[in-house]
Protein backbone atom coordinates (compact mmCIF):
# COMPACT_ATOMS: atom_id res chain seq x y z
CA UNK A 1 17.10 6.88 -7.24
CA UNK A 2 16.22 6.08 -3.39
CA UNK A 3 18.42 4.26 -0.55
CA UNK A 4 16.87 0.79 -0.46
CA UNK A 5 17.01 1.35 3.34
CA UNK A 6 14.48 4.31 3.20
CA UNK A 7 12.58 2.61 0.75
CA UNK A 8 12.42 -0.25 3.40
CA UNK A 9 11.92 2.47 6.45
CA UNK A 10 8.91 3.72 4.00
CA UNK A 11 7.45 0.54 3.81
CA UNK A 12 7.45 -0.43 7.51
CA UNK A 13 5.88 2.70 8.22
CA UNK A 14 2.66 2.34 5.98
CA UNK A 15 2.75 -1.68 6.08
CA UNK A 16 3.84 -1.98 9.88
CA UNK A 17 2.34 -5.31 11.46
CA UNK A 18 0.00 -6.08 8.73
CA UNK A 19 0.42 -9.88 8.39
CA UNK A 20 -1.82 -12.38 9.50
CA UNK A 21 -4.03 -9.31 9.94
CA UNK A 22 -7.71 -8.39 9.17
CA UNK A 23 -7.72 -5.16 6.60
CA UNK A 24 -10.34 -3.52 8.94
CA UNK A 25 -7.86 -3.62 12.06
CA UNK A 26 -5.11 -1.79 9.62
CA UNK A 27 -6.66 0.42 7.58
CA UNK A 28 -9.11 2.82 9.67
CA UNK A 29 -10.87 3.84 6.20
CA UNK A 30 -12.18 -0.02 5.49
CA UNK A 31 -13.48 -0.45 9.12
CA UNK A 32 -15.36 2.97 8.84
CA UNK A 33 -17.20 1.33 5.73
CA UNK A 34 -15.66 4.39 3.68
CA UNK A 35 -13.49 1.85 1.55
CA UNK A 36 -14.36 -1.61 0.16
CA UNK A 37 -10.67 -4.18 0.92
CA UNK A 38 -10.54 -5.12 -2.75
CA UNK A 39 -7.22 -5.03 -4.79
CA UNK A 40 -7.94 -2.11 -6.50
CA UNK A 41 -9.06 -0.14 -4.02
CA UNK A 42 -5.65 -1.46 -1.79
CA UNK A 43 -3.22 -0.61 -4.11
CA UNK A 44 -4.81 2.80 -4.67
CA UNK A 45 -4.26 3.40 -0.90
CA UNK A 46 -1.40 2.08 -0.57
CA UNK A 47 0.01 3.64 -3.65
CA UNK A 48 -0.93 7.41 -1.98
CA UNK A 49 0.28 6.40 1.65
CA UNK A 50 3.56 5.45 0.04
CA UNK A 51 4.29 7.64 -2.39
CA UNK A 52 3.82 10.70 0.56
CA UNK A 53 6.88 8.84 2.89
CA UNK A 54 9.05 8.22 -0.30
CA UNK A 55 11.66 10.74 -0.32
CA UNK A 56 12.41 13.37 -3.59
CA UNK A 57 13.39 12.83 -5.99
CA UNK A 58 12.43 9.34 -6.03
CA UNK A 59 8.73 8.99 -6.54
CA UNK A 60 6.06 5.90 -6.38
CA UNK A 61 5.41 4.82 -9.79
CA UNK A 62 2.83 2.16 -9.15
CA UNK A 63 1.60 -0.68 -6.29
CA UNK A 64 0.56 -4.21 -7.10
CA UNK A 65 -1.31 -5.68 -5.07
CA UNK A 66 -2.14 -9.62 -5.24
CA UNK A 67 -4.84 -12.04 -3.54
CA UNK A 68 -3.41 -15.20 -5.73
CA UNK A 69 -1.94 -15.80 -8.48
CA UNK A 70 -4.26 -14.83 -11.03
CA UNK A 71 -6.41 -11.73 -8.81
CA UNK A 72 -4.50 -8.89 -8.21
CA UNK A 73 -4.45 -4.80 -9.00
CA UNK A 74 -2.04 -2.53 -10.09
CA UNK A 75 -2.42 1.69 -9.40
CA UNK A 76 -2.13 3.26 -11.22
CA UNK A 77 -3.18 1.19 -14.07
């Protein structure tokens, strides 16, 4: 079990100002060319940047990650 409010604090950390944002400008590994800004390769990301700021016991179990309604990724699968 986590506080919702460091789960929150967690998630503004990795997420910050991301919306309405290009990937590139957020994520230093996409505008280096050294990751492709697809789904999967998002939530797998996202998914190790969280689970590090998550604190024990509670753990990340996975990260969805949508572009519509029927594209999306989930890590781990």
């Amino acid at each position: 079990m986590v506080d919702l409010g460091l789960l929150d604090g967690a998630l503004e950390r990795v997420l910050g100002d991301w919306e309405g944002r290009d990937l590139a400008e957020c994520i230093p590994e996409i505008a280096a060319g050294a990751m492709q800004p697809s789904t999967e390769s998002l939530a797998r990301w996202l998914h190790g940047r969280l689970d590090r700021e998550v604190p024990p016991p509670a753990r990340v179990a996975s990260v969805e990650v949508w572009e519509s309604d029927d594209l999306g990724a989930r890590y781990p699968a």
